[in-house]
Protein backbone atom coordinates (compact mmCIF):
# COMPACT_ATOMS: atom_id res chain seq x y z
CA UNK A 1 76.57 158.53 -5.85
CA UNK A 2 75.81 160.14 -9.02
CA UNK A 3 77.33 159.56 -12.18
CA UNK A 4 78.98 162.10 -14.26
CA UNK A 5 77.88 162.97 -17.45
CA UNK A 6 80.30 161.74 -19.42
CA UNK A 7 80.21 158.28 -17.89
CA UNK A 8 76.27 158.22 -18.32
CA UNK A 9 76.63 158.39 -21.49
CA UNK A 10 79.53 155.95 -22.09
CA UNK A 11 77.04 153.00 -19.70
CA UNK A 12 73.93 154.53 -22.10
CA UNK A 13 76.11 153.95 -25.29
CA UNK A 14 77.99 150.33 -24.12
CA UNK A 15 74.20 149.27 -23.14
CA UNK A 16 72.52 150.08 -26.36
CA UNK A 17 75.19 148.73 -28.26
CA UNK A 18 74.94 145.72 -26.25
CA UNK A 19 71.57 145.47 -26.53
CA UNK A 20 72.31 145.60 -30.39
CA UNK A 21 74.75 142.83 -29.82
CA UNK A 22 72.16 140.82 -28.09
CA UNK A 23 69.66 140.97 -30.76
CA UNK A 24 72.14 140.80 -33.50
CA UNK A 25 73.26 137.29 -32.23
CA UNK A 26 69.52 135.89 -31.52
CA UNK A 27 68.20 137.35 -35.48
CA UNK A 28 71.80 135.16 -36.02
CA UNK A 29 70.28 132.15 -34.56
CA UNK A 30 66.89 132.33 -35.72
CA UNK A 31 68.52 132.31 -39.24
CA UNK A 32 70.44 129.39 -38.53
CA UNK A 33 67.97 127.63 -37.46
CA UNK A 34 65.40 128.87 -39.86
CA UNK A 35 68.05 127.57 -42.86
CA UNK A 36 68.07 124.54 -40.82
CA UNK A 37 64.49 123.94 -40.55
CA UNK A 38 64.06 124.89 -44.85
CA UNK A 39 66.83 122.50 -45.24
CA UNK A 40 64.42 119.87 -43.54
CA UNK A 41 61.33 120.99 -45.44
CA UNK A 42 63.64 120.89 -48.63
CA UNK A 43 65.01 117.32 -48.00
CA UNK A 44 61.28 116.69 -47.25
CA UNK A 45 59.79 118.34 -50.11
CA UNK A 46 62.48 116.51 -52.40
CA UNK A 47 60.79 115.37 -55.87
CA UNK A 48 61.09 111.59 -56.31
CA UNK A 49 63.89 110.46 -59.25
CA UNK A 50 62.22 108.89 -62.09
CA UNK A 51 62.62 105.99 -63.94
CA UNK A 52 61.33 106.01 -67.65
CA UNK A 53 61.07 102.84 -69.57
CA UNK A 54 61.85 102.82 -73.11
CA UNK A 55 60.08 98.92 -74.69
CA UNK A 56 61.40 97.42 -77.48
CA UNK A 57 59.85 97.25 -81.01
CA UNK A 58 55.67 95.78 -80.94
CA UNK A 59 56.11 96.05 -76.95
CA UNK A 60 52.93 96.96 -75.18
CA UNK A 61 52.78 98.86 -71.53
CA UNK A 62 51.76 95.95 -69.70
CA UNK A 63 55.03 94.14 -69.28
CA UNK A 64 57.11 97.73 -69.17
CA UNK A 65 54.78 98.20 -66.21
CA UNK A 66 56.38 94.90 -64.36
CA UNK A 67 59.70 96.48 -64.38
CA UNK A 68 58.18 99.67 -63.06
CA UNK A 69 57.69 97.93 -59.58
CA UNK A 70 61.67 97.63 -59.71
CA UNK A 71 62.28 101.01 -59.14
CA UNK A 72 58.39 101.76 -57.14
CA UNK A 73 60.03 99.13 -54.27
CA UNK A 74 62.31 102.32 -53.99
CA UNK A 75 59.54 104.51 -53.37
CA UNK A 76 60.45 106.07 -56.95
CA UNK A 77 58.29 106.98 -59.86
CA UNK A 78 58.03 105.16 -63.10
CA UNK A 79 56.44 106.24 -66.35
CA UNK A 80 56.54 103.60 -69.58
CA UNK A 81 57.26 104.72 -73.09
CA UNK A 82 56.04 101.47 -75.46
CA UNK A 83 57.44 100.67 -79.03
CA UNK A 84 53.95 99.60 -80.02
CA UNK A 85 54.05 98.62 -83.82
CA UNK A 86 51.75 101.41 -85.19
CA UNK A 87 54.53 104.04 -83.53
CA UNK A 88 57.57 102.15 -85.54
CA UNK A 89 56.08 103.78 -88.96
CA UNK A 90 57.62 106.67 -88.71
CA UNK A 91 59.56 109.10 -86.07
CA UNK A 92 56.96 111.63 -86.00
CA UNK A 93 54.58 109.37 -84.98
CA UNK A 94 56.86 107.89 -82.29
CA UNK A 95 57.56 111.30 -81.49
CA UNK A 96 53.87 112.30 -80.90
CA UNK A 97 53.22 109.31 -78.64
CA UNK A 98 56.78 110.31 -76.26
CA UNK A 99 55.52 113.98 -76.50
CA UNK A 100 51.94 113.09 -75.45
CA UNK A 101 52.89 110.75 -72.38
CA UNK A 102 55.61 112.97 -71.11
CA UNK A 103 52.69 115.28 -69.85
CA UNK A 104 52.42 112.33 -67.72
CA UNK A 105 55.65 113.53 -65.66
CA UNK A 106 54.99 115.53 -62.69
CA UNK A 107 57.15 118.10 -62.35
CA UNK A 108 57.57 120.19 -59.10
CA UNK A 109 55.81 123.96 -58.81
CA UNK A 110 59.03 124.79 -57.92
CA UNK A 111 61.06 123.35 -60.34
CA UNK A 112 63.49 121.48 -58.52
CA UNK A 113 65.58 119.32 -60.65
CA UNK A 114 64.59 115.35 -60.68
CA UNK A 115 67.14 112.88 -60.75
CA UNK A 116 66.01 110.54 -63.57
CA UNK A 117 67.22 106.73 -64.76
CA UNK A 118 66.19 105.63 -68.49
CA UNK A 119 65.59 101.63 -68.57
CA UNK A 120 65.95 100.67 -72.40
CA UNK A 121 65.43 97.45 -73.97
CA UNK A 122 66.62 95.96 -77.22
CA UNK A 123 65.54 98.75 -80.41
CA UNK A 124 64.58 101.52 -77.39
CA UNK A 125 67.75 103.41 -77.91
CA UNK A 126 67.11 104.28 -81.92
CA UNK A 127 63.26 104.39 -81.39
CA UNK A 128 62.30 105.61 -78.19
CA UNK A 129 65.45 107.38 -77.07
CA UNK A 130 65.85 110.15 -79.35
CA UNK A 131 61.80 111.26 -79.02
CA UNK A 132 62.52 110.86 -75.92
CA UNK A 133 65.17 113.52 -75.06
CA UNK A 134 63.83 115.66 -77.64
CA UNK A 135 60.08 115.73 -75.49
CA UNK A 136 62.33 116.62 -72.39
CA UNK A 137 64.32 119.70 -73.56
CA UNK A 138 60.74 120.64 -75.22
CA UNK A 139 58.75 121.04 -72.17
CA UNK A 140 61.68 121.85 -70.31
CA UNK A 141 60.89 119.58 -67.70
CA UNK A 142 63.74 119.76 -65.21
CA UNK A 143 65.29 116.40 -65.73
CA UNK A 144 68.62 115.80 -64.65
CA UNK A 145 69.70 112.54 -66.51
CA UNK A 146 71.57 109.80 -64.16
CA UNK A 147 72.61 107.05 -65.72
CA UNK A 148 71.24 104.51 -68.24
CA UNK A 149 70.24 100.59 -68.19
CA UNK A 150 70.42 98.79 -71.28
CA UNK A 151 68.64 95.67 -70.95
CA UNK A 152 69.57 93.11 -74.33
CA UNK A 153 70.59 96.34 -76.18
CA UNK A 154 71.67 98.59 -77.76
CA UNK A 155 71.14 96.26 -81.32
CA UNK A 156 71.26 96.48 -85.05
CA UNK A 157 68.11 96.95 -86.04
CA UNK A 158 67.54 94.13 -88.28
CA UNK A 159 64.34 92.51 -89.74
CA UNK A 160 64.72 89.42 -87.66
CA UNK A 161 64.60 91.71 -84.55
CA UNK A 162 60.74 92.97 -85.96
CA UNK A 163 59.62 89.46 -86.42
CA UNK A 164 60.60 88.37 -83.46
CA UNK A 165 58.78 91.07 -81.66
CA UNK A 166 55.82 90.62 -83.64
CA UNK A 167 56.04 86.41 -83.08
CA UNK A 168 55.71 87.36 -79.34
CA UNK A 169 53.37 89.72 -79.66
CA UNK A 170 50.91 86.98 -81.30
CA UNK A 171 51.92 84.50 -78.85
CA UNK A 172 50.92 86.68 -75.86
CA UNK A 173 47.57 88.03 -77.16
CA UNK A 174 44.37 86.41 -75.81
CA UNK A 175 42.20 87.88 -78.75
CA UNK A 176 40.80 86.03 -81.92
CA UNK A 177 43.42 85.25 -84.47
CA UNK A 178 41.26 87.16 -86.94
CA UNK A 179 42.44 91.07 -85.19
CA UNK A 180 46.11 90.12 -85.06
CA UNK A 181 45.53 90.55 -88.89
CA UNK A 182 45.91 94.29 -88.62
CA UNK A 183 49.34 93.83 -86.77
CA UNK A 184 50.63 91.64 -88.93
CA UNK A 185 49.89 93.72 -92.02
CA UNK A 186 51.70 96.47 -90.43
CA UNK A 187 54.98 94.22 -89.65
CA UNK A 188 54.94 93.20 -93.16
CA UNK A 189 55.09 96.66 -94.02
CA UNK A 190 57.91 97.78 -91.81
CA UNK A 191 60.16 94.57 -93.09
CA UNK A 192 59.25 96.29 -96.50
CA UNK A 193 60.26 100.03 -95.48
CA UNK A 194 63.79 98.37 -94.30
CA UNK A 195 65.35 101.69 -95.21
CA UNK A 196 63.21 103.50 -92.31
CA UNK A 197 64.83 100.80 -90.10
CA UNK A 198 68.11 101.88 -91.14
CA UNK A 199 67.89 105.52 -90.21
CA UNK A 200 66.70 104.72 -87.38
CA UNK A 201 69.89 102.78 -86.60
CA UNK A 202 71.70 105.66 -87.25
CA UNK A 203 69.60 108.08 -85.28
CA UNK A 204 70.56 105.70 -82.32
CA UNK A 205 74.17 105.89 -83.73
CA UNK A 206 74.08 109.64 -83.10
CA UNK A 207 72.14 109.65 -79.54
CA UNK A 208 74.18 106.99 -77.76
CA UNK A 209 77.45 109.29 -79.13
CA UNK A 210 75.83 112.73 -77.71
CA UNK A 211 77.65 114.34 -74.85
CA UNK A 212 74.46 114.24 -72.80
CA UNK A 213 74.42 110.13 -72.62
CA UNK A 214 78.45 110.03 -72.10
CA UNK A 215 78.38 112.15 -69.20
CA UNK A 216 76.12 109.45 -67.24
CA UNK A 217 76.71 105.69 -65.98
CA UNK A 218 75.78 102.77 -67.93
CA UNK A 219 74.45 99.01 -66.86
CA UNK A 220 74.41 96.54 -69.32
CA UNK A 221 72.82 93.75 -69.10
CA UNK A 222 72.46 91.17 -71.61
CA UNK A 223 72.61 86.75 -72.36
CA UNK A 224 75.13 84.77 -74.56
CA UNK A 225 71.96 82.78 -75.66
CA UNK A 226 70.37 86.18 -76.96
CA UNK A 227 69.15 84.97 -80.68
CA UNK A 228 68.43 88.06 -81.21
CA UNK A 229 71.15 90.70 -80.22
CA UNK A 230 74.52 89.49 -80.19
CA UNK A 231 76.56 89.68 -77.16
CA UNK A 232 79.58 90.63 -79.25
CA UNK A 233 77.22 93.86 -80.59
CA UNK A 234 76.67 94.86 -77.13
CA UNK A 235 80.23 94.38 -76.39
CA UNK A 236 81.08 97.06 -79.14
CA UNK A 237 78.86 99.28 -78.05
CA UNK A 238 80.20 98.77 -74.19
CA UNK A 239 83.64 98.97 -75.34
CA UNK A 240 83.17 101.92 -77.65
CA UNK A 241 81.26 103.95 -74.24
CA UNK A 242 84.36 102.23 -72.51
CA UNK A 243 86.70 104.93 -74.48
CA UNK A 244 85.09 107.57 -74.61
CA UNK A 245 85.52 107.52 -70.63
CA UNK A 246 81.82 106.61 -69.96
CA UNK A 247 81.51 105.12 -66.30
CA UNK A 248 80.47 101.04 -67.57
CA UNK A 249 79.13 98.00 -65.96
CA UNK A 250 77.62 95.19 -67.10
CA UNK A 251 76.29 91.29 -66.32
CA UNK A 252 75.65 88.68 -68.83
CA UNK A 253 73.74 85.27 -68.04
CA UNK A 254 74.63 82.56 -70.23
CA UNK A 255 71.17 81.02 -70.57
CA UNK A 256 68.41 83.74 -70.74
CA UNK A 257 66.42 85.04 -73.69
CA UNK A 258 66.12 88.14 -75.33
CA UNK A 259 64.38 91.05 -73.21
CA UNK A 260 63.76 87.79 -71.33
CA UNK A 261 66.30 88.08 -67.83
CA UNK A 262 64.01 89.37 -65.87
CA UNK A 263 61.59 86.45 -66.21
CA UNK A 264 64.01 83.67 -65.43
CA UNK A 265 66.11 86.11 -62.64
CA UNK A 266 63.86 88.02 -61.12
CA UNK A 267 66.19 88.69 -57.98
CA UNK A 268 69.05 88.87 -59.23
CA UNK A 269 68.11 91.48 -62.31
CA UNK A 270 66.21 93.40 -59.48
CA UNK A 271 69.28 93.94 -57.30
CA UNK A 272 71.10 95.17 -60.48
CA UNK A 273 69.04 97.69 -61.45
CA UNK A 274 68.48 98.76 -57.64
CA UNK A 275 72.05 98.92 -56.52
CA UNK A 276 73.09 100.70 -60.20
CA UNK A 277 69.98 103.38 -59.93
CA UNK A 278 70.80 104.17 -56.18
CA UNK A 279 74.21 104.33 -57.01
CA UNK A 280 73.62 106.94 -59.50
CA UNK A 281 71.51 109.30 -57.36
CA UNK A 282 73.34 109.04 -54.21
């Protein structure tokens, strides 16, 4: 039977165009599943969140680097920032030392943001803290700030907080008495450039009040038996981030020394900090 003309060219015309349909609806599905499978490379392919560790005044990297393995046992990254007495002379040289180890952080090709957690002890927050952020927005790294452990801090800065940072700095070397001399010299001269110490109190003042370390959680974490930092201090500070409508948590031991919690509850402090910094990139 033949076909007229007319109807040829109506099957011709429904068949292409079903034809487009049909190609149309697989270039769909490869799509989909294309987005599906970069999704999967993309989760993969997902930078690891930081953690940067801030030490307190005449700390050295090797204990920072014990609290790294905190936040390694999540398969995380962890770079240490020391308050080593030379660096407390002045904030440019602080400054210079944050600036020089943040080349340290790996940033993706891509730059994907990286969800980041700053651990801070005692004096880290008027010392550290400041070079800190300012090294980040320098080499515009592409860190998204998370939240924010303060372990016995934030603090006055006070002479007794120097000497007892230098006392345990003595008590910890394994080197002749004779090179601690150098150290010492130095700590003598920071209790005599007190002034310094107070600027820096208020430079700490002004970070901890910025919009950028209100918008994030906070753990504190600090000891009634702290003779260096007094609870009540951090409890000003707490209740002050309290107001201002900061997210705030917190855990006090009633027995543990200053920057000391970790040693005498290792468990416990580690399922703190674990629970907090998951909590704050999930």
């Amino acid at each position: 039977m033949k076909v007229p003309p007319v109807t040829m060219r109506a099957l011709q015309m429904f068949t292409r165009g079903k034809a487009r349909a049909d190609i149309v609806s697989v270039a769909s599905s490869s799509r989909v599943t294309s987005r599906a499978h970069v999704a999967s490379d993309h989760d993969e392919e997902k930078p690891k969140p930081l953690a940067l560790l801030c030490g307190w005044a005449a700390c050295s990297e090797a204990p920072l680097k014990k609290y790294s393995k905190i936040y390694q046992q999540l398969g995380w990254e962890a770079h240490v920032f020391p308050g080593s007495i030379p660096l407390l002379w002045s904030h440019l040289l602080m400054y210079s030392s944050v600036n020089w180890r943040m080349r340290n952080v790996a940033v993706k090709e891509d730059n994907q943001p990286r969800d980041v957690i700053m651990h801070l002890f005692s004096s880290a927050p008027g010392f550290v803290l400041p070079c800190l952020l300012q090294a980040m927005s320098k080499h515009q790294t592409g860190l998204c700030l998370r939240g924010l452990v303060f372990d016995s801090s934030p603090t006055r800065i006070s002479r007794d907080m120097i000497w007892v940072g230098a006392r345990d700095r003595i008590e910890s070397a394994r080197v002749n008495p004779v090179l601690l001399g150098p150290p010492v010299a130095v700590t003598f001269a920071i209790d005599w450039l007190y002034n310094h110490l107070e600027n820096t109190e208020r430079r700490m003042h002004d970070v901890l009040s910025s919009p950028l370390v209100q918008s994030v959680p906070h753990l504190y974490l600090y000891s009634k038996a702290d003779a260096v930092v007094r609870p009540s201090h951090i409890e000003k500070w707490k209740n002050y981030q309290l107001s201002r409508g900061v997210a705030v948590s917190s855990h006090v031991w009633d027995d543990s020394q200053h920057n000391k919690h970790f040693r005498k509850y290792p468990k416990e402090y580690t399922k703190l900090v674990q629970d907090f910094a998951l909590g704050c990139v999930q």
